[in-house]
PDB file of N, CA and C in Angstrom:
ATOM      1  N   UNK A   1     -28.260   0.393  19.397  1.00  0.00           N
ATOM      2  CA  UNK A   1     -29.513  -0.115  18.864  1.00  0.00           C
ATOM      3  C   UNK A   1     -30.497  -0.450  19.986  1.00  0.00           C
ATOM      4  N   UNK A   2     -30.145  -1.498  20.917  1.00  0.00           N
ATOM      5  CA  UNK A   2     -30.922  -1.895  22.161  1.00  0.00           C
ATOM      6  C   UNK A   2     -31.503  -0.098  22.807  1.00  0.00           C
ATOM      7  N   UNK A   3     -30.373   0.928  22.877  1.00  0.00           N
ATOM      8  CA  UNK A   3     -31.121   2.230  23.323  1.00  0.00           C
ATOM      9  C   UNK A   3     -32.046   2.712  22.686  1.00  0.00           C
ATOM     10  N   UNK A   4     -32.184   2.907  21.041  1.00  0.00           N
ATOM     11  CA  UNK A   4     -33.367   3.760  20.682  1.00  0.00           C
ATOM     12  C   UNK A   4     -34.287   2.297  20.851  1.00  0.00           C
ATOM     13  N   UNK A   5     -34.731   1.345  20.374  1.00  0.00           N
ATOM     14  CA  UNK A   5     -35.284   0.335  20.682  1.00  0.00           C
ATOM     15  C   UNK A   5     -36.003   0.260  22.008  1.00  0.00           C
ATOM     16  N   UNK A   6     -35.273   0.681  23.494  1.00  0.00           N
ATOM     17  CA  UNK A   6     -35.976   1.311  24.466  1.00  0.00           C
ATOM     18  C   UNK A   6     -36.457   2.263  24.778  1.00  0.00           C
ATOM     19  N   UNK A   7     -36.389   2.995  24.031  1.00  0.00           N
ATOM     20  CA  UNK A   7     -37.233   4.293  24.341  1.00  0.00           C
ATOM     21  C   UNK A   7     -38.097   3.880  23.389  1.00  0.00           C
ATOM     22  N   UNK A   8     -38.359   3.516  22.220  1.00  0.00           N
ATOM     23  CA  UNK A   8     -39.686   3.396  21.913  1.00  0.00           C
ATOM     24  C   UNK A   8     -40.499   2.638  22.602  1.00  0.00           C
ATOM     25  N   UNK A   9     -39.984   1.891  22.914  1.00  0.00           N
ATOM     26  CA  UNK A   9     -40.890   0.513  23.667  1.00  0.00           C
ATOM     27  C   UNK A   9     -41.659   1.977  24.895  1.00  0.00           C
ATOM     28  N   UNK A  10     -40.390   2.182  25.671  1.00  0.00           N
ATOM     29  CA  UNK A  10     -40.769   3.431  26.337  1.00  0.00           C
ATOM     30  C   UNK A  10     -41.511   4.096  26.378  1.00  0.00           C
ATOM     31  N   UNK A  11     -41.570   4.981  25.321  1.00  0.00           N
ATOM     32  CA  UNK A  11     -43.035   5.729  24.547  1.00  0.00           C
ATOM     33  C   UNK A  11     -44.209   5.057  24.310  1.00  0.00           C
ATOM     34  N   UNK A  12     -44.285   4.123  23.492  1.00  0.00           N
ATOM     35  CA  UNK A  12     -45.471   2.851  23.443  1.00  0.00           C
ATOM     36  C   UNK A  12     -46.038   2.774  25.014  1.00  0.00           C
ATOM     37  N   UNK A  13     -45.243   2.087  26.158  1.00  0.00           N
ATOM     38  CA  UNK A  13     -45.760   1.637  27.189  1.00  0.00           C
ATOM     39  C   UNK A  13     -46.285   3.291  27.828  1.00  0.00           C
ATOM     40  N   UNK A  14     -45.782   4.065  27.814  1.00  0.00           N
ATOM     41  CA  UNK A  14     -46.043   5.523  28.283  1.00  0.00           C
ATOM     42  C   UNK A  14     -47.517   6.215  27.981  1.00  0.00           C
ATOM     43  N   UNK A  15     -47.514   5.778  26.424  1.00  0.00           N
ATOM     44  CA  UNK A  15     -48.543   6.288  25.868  1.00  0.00           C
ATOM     45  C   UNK A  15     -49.787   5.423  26.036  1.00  0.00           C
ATOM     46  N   UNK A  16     -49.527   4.075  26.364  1.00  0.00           N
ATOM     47  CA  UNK A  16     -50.469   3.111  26.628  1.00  0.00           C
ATOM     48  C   UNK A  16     -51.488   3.419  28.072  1.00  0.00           C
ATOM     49  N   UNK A  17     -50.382   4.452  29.259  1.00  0.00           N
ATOM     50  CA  UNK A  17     -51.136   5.073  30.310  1.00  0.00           C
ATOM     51  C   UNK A  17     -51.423   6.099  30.103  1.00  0.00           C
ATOM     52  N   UNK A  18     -51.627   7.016  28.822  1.00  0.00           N
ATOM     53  CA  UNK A  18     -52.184   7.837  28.732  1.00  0.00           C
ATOM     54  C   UNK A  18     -51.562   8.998  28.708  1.00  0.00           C
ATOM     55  N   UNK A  19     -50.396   9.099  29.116  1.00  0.00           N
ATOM     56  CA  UNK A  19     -49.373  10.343  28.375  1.00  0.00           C
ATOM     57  C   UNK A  19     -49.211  10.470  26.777  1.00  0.00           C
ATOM     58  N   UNK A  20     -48.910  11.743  26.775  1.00  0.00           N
ATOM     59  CA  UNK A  20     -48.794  12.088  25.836  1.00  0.00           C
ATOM     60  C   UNK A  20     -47.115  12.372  25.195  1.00  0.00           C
ATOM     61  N   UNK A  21     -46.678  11.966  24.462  1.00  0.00           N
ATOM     62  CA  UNK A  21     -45.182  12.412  23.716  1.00  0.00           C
ATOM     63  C   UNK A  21     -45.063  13.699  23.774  1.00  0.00           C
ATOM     64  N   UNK A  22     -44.283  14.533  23.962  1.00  0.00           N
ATOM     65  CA  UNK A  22     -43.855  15.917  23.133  1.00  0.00           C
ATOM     66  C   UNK A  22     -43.297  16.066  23.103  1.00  0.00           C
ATOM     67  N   UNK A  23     -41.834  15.671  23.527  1.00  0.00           N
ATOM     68  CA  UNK A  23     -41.148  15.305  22.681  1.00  0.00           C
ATOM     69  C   UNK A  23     -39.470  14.039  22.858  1.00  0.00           C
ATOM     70  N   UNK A  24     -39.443  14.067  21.838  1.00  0.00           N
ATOM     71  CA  UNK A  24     -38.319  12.593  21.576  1.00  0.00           C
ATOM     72  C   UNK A  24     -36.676  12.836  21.659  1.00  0.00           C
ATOM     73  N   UNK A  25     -35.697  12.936  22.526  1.00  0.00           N
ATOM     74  CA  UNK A  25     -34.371  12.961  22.348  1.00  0.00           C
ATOM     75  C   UNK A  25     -34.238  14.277  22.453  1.00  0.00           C
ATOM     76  N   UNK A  26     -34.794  14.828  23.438  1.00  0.00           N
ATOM     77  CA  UNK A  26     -34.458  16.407  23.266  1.00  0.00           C
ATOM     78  C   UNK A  26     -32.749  16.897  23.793  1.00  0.00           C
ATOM     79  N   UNK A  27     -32.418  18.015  22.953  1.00  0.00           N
ATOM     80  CA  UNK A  27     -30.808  17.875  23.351  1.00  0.00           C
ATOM     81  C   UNK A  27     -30.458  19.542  23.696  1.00  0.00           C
ATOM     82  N   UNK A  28     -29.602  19.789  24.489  1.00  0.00           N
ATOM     83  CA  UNK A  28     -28.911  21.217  24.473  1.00  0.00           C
ATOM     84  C   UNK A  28     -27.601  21.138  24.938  1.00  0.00           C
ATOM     85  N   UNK A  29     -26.358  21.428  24.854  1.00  0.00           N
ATOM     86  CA  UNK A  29     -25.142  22.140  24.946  1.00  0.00           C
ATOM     87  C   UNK A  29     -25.014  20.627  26.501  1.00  0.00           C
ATOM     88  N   UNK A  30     -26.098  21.315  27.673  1.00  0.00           N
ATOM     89  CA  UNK A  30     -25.765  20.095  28.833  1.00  0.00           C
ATOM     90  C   UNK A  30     -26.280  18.747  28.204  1.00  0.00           C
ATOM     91  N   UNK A  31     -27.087  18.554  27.235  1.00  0.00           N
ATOM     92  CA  UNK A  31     -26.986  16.687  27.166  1.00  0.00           C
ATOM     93  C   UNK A  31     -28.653  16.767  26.702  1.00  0.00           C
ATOM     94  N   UNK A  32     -28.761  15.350  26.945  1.00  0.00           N
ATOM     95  CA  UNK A  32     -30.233  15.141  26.447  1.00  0.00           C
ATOM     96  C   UNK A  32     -30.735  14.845  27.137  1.00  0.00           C
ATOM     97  N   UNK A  33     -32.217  14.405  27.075  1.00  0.00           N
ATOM     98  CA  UNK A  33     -33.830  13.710  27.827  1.00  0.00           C
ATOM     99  C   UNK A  33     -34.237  13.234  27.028  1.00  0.00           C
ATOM    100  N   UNK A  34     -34.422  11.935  27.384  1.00  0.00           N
ATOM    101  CA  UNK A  34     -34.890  10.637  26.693  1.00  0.00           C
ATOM    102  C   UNK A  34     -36.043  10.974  25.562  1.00  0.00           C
ATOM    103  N   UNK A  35     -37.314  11.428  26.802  1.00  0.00           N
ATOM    104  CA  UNK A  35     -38.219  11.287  26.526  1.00  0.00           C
ATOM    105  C   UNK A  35     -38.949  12.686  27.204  1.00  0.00           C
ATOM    106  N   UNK A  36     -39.935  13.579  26.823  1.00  0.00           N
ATOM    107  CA  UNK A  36     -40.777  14.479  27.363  1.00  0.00           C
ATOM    108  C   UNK A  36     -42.414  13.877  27.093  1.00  0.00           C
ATOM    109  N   UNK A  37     -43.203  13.950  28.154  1.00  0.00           N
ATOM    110  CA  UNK A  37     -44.586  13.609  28.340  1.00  0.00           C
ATOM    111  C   UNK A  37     -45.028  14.443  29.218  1.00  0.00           C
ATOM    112  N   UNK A  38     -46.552  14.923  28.777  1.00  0.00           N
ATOM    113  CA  UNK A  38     -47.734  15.196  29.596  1.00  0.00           C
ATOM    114  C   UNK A  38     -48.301  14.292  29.923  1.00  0.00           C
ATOM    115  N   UNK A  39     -48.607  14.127  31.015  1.00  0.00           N
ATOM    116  CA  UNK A  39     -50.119  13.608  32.272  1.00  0.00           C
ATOM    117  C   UNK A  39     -50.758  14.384  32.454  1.00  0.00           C
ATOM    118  N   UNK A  40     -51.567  14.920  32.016  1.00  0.00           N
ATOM    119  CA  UNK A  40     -52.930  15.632  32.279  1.00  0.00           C
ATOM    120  C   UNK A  40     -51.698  17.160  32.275  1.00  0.00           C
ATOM    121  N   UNK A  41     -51.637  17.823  33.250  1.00  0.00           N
ATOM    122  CA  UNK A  41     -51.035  19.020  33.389  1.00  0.00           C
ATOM    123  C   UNK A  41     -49.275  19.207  33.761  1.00  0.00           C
ATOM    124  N   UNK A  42     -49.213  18.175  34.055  1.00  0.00           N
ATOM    125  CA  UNK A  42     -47.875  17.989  34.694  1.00  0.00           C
ATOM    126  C   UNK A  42     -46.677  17.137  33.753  1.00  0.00           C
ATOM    127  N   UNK A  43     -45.860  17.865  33.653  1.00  0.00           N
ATOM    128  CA  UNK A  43     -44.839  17.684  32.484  1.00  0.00           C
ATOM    129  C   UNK A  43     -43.617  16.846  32.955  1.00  0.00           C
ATOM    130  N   UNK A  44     -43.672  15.341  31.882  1.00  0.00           N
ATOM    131  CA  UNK A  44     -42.724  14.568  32.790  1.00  0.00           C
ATOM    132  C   UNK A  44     -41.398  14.353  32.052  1.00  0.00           C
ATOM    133  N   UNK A  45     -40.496  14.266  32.779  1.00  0.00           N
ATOM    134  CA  UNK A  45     -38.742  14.324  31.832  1.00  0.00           C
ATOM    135  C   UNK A  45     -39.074  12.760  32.255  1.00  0.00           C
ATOM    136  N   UNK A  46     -38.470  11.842  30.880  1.00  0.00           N
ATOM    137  CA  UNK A  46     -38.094  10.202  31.787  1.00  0.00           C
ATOM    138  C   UNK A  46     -37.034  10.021  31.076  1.00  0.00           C
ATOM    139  N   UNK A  47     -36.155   9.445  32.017  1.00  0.00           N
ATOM    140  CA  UNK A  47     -34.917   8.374  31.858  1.00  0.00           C
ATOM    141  C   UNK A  47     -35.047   7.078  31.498  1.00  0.00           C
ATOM    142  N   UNK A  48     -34.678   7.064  30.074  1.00  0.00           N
ATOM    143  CA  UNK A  48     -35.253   5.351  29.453  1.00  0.00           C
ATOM    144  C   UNK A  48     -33.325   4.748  29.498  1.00  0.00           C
ATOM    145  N   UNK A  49     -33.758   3.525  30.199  1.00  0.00           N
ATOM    146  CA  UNK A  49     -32.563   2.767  30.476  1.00  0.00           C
ATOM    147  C   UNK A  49     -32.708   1.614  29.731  1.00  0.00           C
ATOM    148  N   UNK A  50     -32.211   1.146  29.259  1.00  0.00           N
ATOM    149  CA  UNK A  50     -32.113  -0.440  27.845  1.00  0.00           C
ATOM    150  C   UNK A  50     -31.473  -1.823  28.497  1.00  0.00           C
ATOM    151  N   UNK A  51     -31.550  -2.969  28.881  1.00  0.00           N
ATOM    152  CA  UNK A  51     -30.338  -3.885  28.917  1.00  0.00           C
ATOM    153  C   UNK A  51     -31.235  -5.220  27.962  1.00  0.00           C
ATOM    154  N   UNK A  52     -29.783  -5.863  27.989  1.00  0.00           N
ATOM    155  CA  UNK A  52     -30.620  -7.583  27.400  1.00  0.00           C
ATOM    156  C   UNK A  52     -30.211  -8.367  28.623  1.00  0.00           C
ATOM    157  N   UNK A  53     -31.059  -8.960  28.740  1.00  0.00           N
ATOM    158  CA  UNK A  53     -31.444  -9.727  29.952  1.00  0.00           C
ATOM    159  C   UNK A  53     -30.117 -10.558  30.285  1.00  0.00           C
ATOM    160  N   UNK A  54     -29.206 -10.843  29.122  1.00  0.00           N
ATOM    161  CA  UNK A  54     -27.890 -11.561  29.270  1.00  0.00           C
ATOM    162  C   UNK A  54     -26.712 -10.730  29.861  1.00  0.00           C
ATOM    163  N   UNK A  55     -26.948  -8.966  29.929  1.00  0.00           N
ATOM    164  CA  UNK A  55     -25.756  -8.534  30.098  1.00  0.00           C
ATOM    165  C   UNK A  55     -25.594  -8.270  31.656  1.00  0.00           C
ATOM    166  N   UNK A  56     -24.108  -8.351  32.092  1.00  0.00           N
ATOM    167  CA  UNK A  56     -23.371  -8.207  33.535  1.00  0.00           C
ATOM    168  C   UNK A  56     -23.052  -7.271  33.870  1.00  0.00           C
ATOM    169  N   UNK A  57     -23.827  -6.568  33.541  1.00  0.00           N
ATOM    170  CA  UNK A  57     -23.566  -4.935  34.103  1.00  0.00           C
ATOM    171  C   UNK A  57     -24.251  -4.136  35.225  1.00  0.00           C
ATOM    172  N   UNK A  58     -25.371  -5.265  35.156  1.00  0.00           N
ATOM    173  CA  UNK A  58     -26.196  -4.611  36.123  1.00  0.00           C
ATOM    174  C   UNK A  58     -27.473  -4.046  35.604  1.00  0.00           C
ATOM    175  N   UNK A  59     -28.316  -4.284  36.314  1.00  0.00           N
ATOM    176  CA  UNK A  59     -29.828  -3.946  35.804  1.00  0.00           C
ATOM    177  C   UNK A  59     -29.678  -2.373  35.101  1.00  0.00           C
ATOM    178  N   UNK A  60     -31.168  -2.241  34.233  1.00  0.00           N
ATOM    179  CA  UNK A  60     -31.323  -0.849  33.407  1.00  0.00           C
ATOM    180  C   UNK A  60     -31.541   0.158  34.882  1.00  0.00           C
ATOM    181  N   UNK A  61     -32.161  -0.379  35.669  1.00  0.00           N
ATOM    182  CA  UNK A  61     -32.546   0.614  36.937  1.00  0.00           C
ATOM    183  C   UNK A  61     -31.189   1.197  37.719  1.00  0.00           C
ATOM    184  N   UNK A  62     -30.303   0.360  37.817  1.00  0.00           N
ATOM    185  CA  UNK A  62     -29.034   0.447  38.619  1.00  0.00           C
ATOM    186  C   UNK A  62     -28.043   1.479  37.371  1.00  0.00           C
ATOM    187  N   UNK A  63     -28.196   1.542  36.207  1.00  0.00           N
ATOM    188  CA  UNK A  63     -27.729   2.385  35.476  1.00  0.00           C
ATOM    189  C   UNK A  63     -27.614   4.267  35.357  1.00  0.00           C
ATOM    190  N   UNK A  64     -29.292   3.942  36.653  1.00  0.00           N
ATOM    191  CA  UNK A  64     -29.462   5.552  36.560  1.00  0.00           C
ATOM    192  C   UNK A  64     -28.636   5.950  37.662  1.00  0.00           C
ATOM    193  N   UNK A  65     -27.594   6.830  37.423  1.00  0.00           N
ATOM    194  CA  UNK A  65     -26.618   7.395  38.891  1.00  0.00           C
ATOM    195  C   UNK A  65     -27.060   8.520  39.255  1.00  0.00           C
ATOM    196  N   UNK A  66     -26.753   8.384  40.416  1.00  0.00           N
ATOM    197  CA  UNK A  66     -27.251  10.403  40.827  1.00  0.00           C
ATOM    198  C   UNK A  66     -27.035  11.368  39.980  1.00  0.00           C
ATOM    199  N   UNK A  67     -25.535  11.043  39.625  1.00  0.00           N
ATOM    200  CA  UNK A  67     -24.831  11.716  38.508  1.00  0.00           C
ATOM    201  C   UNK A  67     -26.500  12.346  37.490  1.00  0.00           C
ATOM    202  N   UNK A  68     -26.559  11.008  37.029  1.00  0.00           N
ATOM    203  CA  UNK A  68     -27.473  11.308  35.689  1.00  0.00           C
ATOM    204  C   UNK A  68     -28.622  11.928  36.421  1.00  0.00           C
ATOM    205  N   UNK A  69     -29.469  12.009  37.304  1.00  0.00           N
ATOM    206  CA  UNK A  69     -30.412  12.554  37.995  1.00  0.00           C
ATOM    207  C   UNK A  69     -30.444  13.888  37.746  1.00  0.00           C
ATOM    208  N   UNK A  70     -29.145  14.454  38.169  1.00  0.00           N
ATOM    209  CA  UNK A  70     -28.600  15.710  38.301  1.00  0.00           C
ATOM    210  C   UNK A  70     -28.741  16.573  37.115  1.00  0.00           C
ATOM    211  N   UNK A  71     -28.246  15.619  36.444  1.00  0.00           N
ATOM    212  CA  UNK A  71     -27.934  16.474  34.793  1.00  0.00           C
ATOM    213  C   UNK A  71     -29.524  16.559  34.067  1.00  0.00           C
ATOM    214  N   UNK A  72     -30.352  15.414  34.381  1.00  0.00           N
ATOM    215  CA  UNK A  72     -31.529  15.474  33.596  1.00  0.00           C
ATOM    216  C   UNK A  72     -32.202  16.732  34.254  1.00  0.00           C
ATOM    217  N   UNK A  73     -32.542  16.891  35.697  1.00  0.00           N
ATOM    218  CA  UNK A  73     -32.820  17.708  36.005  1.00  0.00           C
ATOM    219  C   UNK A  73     -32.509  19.467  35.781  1.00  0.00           C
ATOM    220  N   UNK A  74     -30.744  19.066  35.377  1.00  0.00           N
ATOM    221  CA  UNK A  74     -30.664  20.604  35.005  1.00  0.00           C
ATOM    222  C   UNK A  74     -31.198  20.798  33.452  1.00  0.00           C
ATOM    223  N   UNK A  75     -31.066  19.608  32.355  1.00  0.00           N
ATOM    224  CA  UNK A  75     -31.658  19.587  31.470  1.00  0.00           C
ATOM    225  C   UNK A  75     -33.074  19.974  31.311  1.00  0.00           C
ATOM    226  N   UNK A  76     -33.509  19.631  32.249  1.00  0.00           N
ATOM    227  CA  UNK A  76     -35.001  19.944  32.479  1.00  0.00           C
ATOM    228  C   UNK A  76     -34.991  21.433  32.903  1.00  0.00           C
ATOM    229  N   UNK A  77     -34.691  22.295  33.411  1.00  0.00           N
ATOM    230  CA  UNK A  77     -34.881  23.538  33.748  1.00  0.00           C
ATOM    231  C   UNK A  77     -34.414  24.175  32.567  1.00  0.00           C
ATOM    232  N   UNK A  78     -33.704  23.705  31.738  1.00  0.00           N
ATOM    233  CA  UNK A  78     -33.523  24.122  30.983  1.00  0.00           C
ATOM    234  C   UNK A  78     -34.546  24.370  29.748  1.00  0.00           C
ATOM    235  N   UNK A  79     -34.834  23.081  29.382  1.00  0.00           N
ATOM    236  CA  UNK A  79     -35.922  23.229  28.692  1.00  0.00           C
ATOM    237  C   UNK A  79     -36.981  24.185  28.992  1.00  0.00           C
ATOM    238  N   UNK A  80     -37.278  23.989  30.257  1.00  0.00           N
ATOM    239  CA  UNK A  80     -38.398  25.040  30.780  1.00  0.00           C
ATOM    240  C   UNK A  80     -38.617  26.575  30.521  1.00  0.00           C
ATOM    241  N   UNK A  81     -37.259  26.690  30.721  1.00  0.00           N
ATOM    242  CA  UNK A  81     -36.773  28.371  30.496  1.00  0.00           C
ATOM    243  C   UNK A  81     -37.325  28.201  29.021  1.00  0.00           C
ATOM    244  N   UNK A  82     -36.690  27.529  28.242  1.00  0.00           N
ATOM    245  CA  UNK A  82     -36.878  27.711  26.577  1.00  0.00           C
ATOM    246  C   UNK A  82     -38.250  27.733  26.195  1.00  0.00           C
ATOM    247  N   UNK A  83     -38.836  26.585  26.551  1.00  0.00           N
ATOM    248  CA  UNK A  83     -40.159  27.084  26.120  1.00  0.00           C
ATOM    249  C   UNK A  83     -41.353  27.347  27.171  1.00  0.00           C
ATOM    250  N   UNK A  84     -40.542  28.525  27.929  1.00  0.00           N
ATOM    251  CA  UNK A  84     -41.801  29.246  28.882  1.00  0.00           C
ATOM    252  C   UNK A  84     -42.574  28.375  29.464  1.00  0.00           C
ATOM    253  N   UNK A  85     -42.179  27.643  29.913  1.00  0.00           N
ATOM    254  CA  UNK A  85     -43.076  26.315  31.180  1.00  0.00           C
ATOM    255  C   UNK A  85     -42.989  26.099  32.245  1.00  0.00           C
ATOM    256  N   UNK A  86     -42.158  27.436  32.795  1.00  0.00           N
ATOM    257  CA  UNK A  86     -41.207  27.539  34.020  1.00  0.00           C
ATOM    258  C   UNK A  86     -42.248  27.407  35.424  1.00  0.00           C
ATOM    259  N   UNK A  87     -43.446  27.772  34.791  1.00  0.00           N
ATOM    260  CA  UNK A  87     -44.675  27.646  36.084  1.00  0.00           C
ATOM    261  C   UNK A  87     -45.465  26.314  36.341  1.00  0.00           C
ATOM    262  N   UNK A  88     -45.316  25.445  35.082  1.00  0.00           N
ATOM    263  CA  UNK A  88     -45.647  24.151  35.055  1.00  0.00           C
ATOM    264  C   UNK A  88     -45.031  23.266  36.279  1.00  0.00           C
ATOM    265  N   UNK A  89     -46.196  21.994  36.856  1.00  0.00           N
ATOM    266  CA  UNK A  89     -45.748  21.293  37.602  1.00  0.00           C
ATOM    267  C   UNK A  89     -44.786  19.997  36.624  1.00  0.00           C
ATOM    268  N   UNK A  90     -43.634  19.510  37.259  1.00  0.00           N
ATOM    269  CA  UNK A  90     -42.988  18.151  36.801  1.00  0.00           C
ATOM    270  C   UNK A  90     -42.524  17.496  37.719  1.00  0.00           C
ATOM    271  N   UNK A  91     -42.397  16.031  37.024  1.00  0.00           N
ATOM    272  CA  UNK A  91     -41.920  15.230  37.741  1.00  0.00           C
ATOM    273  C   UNK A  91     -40.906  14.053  36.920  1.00  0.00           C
ATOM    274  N   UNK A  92     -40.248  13.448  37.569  1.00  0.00           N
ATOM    275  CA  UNK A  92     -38.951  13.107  36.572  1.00  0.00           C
ATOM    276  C   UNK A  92     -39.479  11.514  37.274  1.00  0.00           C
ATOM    277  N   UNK A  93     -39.574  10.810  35.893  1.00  0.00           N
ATOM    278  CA  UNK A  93     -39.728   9.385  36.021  1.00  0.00           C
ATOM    279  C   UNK A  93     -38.201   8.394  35.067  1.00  0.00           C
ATOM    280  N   UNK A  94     -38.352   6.914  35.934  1.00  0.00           N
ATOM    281  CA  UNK A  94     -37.351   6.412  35.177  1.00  0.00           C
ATOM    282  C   UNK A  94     -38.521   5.016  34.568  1.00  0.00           C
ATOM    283  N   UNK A  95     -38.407   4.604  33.341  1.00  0.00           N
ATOM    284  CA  UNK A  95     -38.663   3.572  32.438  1.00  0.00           C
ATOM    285  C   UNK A  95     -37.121   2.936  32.335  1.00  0.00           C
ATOM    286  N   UNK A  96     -37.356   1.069  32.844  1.00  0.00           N
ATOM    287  CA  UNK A  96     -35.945   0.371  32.413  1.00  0.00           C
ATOM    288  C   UNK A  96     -36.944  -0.218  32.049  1.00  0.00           C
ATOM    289  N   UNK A  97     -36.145  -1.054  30.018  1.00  0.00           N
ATOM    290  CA  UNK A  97     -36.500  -2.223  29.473  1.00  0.00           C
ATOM    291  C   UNK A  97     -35.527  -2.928  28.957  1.00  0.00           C
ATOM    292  N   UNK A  98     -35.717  -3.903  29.573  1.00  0.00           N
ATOM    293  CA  UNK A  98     -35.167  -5.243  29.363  1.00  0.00           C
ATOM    294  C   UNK A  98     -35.504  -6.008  28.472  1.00  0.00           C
ATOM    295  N   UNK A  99     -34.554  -6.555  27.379  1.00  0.00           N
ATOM    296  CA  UNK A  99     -34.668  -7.245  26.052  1.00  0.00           C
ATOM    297  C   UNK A  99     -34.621  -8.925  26.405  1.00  0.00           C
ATOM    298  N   UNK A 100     -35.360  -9.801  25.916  1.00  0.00           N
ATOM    299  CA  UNK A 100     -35.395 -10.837  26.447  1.00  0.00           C
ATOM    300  C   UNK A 100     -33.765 -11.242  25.352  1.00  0.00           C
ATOM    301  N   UNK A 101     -33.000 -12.881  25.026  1.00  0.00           N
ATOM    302  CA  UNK A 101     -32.018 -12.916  24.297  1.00  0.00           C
ATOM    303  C   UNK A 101     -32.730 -13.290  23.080  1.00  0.00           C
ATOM    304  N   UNK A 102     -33.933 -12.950  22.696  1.00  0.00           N
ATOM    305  CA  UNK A 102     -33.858 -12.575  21.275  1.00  0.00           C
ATOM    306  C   UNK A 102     -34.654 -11.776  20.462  1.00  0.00           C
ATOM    307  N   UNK A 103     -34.599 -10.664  21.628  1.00  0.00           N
ATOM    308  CA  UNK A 103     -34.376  -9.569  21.362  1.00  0.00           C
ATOM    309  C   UNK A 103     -35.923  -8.584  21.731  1.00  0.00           C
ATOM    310  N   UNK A 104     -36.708  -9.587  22.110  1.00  0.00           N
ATOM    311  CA  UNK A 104     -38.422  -9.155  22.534  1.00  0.00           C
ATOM    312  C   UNK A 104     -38.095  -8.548  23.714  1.00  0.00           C
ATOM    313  N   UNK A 105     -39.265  -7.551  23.905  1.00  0.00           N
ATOM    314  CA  UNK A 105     -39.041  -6.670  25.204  1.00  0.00           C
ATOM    315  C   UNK A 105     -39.693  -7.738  26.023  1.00  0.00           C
ATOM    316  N   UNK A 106     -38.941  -7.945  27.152  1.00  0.00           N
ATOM    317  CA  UNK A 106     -39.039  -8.902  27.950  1.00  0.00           C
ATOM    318  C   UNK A 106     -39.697  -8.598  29.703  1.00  0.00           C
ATOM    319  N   UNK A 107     -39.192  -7.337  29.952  1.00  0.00           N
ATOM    320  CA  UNK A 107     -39.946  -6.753  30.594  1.00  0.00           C
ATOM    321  C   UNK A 107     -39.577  -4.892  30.834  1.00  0.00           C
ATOM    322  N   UNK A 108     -40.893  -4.197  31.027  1.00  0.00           N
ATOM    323  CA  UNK A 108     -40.938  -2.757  31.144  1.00  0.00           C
ATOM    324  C   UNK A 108     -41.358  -2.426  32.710  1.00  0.00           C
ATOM    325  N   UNK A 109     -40.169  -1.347  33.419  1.00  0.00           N
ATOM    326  CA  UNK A 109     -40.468  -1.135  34.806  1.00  0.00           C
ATOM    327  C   UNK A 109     -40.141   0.490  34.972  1.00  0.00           C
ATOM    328  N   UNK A 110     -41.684   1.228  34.954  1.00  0.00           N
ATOM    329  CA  UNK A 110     -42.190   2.454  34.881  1.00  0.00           C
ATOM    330  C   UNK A 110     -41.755   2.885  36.294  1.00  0.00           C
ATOM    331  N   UNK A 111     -41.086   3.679  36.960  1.00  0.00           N
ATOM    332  CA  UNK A 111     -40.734   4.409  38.423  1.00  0.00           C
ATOM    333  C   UNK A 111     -41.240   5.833  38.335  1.00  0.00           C
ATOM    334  N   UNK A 112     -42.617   5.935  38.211  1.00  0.00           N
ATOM    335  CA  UNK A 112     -43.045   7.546  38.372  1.00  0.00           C
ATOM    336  C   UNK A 112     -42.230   8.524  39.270  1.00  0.00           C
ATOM    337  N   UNK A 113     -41.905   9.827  39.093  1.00  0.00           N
ATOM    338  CA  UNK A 113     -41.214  10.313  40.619  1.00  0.00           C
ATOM    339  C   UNK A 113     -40.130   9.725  41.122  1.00  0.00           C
ATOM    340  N   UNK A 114     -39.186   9.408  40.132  1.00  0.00           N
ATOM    341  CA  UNK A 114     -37.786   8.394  40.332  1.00  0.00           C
ATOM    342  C   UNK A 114     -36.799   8.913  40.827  1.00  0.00           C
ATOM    343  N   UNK A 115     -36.604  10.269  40.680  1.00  0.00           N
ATOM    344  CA  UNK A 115     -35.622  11.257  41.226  1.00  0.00           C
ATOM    345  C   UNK A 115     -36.113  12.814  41.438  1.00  0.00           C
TER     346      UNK A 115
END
């Protein structure tokens, strides 16, 4: 719940700078991407990370591993191939939001160019 809950917040704060959605939870065979946005010409994959401010796991930012870097990125070429965007510029951003304990987004931290 706290995950789709962050990605909207996600989208909201995203769209509030002026990107555009296109699209939501995109998935193939390697995995998914959170989130897809345009900035003017340049097509952005983001990694939306969720925590509540109470949990010991470690921040939403510290969640993203190289590991996951890796995979979004091949996710991302992937997509590209599919819908012919392969000449388009991108850039892969991370969004972490943090749930205050009852339950308000407590704070949103946008990393343009995160990986």
């Amino acid at each position: 719940m706290t995950g789709l809950r962050g990605e909207e917040a996600a989208a909201s704060y995203l769209q509030s700078l002026g990107l555009v959605i296109v699209e939501r939870n995109w998935r193939c065979r390697s995995g998914e991407i959170d989130l897809i946005a345009l900035e003017e010409a340049v097509l952005v994959f983001v990694e939306v990370r969720s925590r509540s401010s109470t949990n010991r796991f470690g921040t939403a930012i510290e969640a993203i591993t190289p590991r996951k870097c890796r995979q979004v990125r091949d996710i991302a070429s992937i997509y590209m191939r599919m819908k012919g965007e392969s000449n388009r510029s991108v850039r892969f951003d991370a969004v972490a939001v943090t749930f205050s304990a009852d339950g308000e987004v407590a704070e949103i931290k946008h990393i343009p160019g995160a990986f």
